[in-house]
PDB file of N, CA and C in Angstrom:
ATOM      1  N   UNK A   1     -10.222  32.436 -61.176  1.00  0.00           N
ATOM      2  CA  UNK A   1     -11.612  32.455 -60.758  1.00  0.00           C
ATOM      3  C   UNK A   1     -12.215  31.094 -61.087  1.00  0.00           C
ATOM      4  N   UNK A   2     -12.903  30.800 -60.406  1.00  0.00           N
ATOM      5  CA  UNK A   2     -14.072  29.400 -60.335  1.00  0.00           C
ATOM      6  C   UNK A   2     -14.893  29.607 -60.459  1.00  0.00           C
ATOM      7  N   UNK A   3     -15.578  28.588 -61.103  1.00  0.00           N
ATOM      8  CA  UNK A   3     -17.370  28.894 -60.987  1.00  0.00           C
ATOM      9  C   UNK A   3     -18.525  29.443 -59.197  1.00  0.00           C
ATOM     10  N   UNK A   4     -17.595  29.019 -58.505  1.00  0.00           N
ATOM     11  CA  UNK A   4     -18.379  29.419 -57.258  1.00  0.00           C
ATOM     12  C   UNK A   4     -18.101  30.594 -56.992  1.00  0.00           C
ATOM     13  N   UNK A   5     -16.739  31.280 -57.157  1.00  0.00           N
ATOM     14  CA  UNK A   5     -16.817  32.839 -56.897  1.00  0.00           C
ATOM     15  C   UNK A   5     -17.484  33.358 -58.027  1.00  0.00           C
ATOM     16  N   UNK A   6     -17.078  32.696 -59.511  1.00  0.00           N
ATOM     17  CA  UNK A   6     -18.249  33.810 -60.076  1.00  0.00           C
ATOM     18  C   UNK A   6     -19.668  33.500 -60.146  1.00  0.00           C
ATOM     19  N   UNK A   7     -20.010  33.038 -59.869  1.00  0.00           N
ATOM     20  CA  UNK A   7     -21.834  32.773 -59.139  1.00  0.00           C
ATOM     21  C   UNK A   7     -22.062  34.080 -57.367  1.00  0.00           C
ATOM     22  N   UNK A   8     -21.023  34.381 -57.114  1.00  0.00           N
ATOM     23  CA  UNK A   8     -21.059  34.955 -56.162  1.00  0.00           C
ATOM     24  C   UNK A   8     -21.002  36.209 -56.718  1.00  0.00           C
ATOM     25  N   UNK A   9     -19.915  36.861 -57.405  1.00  0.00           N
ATOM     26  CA  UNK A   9     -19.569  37.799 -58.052  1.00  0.00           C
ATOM     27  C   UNK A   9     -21.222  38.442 -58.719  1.00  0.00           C
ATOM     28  N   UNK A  10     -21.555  37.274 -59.664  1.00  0.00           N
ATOM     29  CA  UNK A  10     -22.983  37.825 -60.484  1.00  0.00           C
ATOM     30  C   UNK A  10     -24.233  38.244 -59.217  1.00  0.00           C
ATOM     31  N   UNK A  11     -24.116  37.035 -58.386  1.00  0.00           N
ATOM     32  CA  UNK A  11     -24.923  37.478 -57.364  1.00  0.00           C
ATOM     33  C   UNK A  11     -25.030  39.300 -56.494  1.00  0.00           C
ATOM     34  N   UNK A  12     -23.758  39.468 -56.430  1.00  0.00           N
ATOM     35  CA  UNK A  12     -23.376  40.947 -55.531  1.00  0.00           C
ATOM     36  C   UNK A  12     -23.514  41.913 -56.440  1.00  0.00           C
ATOM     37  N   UNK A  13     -23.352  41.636 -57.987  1.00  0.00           N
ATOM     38  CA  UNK A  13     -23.592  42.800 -58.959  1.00  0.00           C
ATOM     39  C   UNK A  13     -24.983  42.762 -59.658  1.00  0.00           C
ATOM     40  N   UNK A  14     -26.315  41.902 -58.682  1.00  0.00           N
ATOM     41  CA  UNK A  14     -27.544  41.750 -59.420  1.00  0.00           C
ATOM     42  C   UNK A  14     -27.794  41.404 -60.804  1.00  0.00           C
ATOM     43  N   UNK A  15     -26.796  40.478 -60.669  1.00  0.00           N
ATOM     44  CA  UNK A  15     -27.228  39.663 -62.278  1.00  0.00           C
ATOM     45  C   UNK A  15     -28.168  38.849 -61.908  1.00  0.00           C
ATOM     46  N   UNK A  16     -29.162  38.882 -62.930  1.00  0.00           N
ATOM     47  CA  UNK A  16     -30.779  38.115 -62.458  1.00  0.00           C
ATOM     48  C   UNK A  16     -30.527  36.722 -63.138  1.00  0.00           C
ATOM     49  N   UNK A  17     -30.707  35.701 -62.275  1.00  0.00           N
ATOM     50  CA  UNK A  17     -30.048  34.050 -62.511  1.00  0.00           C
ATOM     51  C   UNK A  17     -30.941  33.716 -63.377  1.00  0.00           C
ATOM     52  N   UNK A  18     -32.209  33.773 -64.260  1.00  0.00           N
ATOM     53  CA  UNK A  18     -32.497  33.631 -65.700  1.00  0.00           C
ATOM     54  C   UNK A  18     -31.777  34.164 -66.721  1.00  0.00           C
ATOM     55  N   UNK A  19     -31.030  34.985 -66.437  1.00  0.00           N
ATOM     56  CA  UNK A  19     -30.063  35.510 -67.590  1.00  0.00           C
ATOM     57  C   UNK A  19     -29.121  34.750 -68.036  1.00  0.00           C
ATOM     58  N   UNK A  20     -28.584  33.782 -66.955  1.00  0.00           N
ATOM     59  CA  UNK A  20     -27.157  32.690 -67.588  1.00  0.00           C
ATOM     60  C   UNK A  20     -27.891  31.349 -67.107  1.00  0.00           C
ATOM     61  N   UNK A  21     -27.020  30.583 -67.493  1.00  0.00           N
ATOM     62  CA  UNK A  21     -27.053  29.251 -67.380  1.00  0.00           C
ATOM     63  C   UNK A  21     -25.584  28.517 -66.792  1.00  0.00           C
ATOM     64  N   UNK A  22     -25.101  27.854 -65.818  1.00  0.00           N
ATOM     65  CA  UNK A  22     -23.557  27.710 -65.254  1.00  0.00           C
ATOM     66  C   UNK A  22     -23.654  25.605 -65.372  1.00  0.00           C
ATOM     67  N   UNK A  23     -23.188  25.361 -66.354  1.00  0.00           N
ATOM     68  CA  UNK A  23     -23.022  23.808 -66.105  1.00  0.00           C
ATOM     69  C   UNK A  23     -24.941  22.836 -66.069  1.00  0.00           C
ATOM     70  N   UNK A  24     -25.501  23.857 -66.742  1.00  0.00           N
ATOM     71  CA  UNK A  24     -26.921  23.549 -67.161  1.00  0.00           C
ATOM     72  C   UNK A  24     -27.921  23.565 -65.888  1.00  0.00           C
ATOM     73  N   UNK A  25     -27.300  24.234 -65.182  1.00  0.00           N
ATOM     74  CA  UNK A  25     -28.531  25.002 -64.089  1.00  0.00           C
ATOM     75  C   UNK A  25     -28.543  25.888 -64.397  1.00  0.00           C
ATOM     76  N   UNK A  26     -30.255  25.785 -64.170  1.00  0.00           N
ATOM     77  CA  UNK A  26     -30.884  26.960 -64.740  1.00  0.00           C
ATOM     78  C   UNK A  26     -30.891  27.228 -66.421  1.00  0.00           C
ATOM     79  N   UNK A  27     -31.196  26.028 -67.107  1.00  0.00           N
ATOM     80  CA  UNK A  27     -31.589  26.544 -68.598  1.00  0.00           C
ATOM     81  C   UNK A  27     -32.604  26.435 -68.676  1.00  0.00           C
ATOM     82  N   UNK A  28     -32.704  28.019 -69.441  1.00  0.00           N
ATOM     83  CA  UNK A  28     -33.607  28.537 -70.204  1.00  0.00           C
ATOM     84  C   UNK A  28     -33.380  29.202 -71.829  1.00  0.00           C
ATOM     85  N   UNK A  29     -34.634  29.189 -72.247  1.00  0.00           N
ATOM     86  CA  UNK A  29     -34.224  29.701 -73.775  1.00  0.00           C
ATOM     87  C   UNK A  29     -33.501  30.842 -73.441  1.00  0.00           C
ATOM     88  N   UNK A  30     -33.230  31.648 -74.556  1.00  0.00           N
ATOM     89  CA  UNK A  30     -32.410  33.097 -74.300  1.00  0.00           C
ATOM     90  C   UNK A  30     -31.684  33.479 -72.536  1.00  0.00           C
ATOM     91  N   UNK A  31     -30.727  33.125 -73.108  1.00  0.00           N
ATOM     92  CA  UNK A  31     -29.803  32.815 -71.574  1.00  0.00           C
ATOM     93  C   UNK A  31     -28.454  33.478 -72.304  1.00  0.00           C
ATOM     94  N   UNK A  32     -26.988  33.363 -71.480  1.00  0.00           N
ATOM     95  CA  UNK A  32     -25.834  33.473 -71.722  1.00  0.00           C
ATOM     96  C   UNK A  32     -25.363  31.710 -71.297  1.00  0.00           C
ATOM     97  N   UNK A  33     -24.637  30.963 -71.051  1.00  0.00           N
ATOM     98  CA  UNK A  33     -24.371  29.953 -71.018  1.00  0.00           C
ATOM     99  C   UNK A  33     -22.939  29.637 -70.814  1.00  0.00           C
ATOM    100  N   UNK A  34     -22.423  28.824 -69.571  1.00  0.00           N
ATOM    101  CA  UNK A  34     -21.056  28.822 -69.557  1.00  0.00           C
ATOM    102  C   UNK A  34     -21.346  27.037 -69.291  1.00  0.00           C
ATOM    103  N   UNK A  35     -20.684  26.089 -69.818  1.00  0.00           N
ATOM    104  CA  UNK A  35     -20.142  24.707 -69.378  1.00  0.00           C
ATOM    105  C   UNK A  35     -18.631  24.269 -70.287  1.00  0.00           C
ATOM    106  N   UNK A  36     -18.664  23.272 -69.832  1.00  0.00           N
ATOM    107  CA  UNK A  36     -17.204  22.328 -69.963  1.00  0.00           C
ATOM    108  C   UNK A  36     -17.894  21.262 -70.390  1.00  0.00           C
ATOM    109  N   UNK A  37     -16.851  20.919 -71.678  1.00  0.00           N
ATOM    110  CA  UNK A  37     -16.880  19.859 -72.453  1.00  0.00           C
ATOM    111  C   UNK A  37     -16.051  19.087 -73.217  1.00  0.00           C
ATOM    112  N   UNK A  38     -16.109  18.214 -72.883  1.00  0.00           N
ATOM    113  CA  UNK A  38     -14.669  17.377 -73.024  1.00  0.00           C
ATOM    114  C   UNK A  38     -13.108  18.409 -72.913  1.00  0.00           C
ATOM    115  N   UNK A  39     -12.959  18.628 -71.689  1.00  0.00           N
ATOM    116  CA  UNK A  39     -11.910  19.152 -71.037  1.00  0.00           C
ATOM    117  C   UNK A  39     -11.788  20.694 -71.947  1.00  0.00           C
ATOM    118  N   UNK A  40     -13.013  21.572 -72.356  1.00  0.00           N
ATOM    119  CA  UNK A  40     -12.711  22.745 -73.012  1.00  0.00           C
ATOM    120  C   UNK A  40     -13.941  23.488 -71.998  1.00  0.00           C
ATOM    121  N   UNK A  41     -13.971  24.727 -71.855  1.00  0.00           N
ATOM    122  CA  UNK A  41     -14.949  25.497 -71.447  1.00  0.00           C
ATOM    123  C   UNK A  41     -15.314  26.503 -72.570  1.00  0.00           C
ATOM    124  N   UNK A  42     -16.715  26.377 -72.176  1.00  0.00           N
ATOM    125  CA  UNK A  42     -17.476  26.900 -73.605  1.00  0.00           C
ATOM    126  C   UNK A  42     -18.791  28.230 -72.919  1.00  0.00           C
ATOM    127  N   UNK A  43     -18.291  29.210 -74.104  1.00  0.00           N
ATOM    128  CA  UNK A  43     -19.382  30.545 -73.468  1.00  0.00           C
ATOM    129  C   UNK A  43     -20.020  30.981 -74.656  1.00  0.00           C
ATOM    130  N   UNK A  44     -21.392  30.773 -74.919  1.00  0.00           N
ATOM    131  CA  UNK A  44     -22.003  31.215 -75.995  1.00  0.00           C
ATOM    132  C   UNK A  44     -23.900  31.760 -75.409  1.00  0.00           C
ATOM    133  N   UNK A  45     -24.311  32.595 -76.242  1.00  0.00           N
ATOM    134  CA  UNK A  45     -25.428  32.862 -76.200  1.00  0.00           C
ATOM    135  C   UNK A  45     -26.800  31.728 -76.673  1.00  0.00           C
ATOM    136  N   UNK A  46     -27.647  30.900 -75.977  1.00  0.00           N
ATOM    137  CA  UNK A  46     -28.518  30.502 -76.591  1.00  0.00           C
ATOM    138  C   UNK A  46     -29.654  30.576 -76.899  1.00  0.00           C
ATOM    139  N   UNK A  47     -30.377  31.000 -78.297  1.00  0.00           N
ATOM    140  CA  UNK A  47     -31.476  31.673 -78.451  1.00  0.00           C
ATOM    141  C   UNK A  47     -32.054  30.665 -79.753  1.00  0.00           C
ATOM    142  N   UNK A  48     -33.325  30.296 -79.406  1.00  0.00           N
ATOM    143  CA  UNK A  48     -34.256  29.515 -80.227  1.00  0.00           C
ATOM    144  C   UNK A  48     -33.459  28.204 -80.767  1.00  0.00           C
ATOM    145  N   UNK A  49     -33.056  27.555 -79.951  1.00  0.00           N
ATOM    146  CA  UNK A  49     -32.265  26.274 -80.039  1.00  0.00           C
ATOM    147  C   UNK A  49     -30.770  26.379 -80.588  1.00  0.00           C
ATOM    148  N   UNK A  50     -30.345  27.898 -80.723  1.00  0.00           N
ATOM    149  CA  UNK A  50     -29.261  27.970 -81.621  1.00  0.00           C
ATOM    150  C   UNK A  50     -28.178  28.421 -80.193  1.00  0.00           C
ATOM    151  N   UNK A  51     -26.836  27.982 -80.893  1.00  0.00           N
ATOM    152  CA  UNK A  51     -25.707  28.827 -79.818  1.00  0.00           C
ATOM    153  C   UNK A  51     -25.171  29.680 -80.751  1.00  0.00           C
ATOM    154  N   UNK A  52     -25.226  30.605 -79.798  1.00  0.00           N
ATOM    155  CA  UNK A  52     -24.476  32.037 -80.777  1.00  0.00           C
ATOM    156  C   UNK A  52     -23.096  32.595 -80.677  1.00  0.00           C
ATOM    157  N   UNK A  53     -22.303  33.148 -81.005  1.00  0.00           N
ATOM    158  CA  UNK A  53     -20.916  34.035 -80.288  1.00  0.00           C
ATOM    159  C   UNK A  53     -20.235  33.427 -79.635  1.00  0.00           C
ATOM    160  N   UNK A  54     -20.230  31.881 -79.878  1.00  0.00           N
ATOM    161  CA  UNK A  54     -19.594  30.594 -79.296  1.00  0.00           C
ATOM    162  C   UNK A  54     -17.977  31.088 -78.896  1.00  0.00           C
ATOM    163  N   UNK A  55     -17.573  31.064 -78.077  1.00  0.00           N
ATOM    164  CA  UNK A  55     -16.055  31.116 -77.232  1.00  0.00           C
ATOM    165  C   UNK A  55     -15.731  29.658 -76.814  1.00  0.00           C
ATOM    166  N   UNK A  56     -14.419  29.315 -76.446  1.00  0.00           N
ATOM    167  CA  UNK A  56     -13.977  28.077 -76.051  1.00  0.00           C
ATOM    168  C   UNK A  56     -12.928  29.110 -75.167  1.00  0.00           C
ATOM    169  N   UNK A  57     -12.406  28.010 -74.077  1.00  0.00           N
ATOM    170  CA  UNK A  57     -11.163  28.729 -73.462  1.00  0.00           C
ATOM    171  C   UNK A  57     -10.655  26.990 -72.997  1.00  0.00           C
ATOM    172  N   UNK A  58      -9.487  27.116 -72.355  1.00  0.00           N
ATOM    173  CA  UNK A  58      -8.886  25.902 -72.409  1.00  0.00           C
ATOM    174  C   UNK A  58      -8.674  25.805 -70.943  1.00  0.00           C
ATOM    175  N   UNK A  59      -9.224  26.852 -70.044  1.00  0.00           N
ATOM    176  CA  UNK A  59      -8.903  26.768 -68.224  1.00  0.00           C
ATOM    177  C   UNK A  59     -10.328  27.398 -67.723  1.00  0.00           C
ATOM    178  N   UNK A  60     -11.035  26.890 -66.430  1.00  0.00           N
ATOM    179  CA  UNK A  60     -12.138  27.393 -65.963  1.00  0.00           C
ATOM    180  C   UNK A  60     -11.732  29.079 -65.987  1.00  0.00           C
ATOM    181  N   UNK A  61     -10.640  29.363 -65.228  1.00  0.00           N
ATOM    182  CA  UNK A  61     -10.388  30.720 -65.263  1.00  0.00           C
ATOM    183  C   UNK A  61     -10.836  31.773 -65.746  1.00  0.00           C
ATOM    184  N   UNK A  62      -9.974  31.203 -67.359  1.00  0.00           N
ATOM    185  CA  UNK A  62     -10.498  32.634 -68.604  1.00  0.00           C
ATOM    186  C   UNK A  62     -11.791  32.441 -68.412  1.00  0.00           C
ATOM    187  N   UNK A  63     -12.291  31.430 -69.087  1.00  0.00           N
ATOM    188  CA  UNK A  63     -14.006  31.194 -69.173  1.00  0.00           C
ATOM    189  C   UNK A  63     -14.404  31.766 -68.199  1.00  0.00           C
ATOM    190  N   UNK A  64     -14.456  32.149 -66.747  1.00  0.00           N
ATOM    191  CA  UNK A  64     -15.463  32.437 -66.024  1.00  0.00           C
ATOM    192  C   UNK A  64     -15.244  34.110 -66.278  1.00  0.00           C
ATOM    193  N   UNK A  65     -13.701  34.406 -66.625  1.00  0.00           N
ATOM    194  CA  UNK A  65     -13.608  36.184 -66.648  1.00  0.00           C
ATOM    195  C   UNK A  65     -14.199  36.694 -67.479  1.00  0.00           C
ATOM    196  N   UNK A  66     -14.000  35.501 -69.028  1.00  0.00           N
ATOM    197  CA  UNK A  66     -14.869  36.110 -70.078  1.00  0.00           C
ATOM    198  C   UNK A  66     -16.446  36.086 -69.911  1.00  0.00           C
ATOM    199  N   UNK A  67     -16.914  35.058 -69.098  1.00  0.00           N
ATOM    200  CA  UNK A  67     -18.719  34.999 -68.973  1.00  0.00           C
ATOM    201  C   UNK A  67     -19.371  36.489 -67.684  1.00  0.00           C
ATOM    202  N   UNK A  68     -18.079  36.724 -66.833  1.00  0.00           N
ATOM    203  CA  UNK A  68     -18.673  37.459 -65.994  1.00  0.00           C
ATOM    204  C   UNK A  68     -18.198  38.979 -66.999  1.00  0.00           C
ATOM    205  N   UNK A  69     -17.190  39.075 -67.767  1.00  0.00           N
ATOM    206  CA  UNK A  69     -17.314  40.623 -68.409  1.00  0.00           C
ATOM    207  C   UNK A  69     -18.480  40.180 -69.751  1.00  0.00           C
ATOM    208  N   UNK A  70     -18.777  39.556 -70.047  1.00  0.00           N
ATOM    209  CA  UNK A  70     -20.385  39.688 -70.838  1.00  0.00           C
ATOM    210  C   UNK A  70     -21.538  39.676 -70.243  1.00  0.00           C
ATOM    211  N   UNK A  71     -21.846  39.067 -68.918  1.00  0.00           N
ATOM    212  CA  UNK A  71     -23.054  39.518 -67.795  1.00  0.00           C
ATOM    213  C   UNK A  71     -22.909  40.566 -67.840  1.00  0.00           C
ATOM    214  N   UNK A  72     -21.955  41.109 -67.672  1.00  0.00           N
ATOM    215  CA  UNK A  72     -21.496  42.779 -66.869  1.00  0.00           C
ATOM    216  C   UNK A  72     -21.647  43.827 -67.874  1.00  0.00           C
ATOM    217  N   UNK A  73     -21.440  43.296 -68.514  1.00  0.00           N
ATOM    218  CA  UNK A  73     -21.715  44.373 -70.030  1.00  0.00           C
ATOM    219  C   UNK A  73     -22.977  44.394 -70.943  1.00  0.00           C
ATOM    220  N   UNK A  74     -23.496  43.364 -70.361  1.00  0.00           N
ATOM    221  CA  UNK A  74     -25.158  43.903 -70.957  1.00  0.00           C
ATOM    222  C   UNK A  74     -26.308  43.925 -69.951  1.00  0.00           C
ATOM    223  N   UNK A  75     -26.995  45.383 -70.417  1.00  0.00           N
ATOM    224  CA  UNK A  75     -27.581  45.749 -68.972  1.00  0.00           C
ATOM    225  C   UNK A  75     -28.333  45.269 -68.731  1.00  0.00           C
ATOM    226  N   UNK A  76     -29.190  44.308 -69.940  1.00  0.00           N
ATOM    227  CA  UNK A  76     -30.084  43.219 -69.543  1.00  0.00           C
ATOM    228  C   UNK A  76     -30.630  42.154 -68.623  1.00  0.00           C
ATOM    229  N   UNK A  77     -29.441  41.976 -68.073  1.00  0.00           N
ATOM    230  CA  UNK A  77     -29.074  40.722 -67.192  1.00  0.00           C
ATOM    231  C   UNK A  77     -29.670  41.412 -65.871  1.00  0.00           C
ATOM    232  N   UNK A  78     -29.509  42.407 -65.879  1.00  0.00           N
ATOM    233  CA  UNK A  78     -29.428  42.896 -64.137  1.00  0.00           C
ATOM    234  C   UNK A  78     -30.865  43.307 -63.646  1.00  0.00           C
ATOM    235  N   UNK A  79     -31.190  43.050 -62.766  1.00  0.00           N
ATOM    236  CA  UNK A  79     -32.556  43.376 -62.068  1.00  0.00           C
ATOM    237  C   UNK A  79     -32.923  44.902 -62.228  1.00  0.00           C
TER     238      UNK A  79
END
């Protein structure tokens, strides 16, 4: 998976696009957050300047499976 199918994916399952942040579109405080940094991909929660529940993965892949089963699993996100 890539970042463009899962932007599609969140889209078809009404994940509301203030809820994440993908490569720093769309930040906002209290978000979920997926980017790449220095050749690692990184998934953490950010709330009041802090990152939380920080993940690394080493391929866009995992990272996007792991950011779309934490959209998906909190019912927050969804319209």
């Amino acid at each position: 998976m890539d970042i463009a199918e899962l932007q599609g994916i969140l889209s078809d399952r009404g994940v509301r696009s203030r809820a994440f942040s993908i490569e720093g579109i769309g930040t906002d405080d209290e978000q979920y957050r997926l980017e790449r940094s220095g050749g690692v991909w990184r998934t953490y929660y950010y709330e009041r300047g802090n990152m939380n529940a920080v993940r690394e993965f080493p391929d866009e892949d995992e990272a996007c499976r792991y950011f779309l089963e934490v959209l998906l699993n909190d019912p927050t996100t969804r319209c």
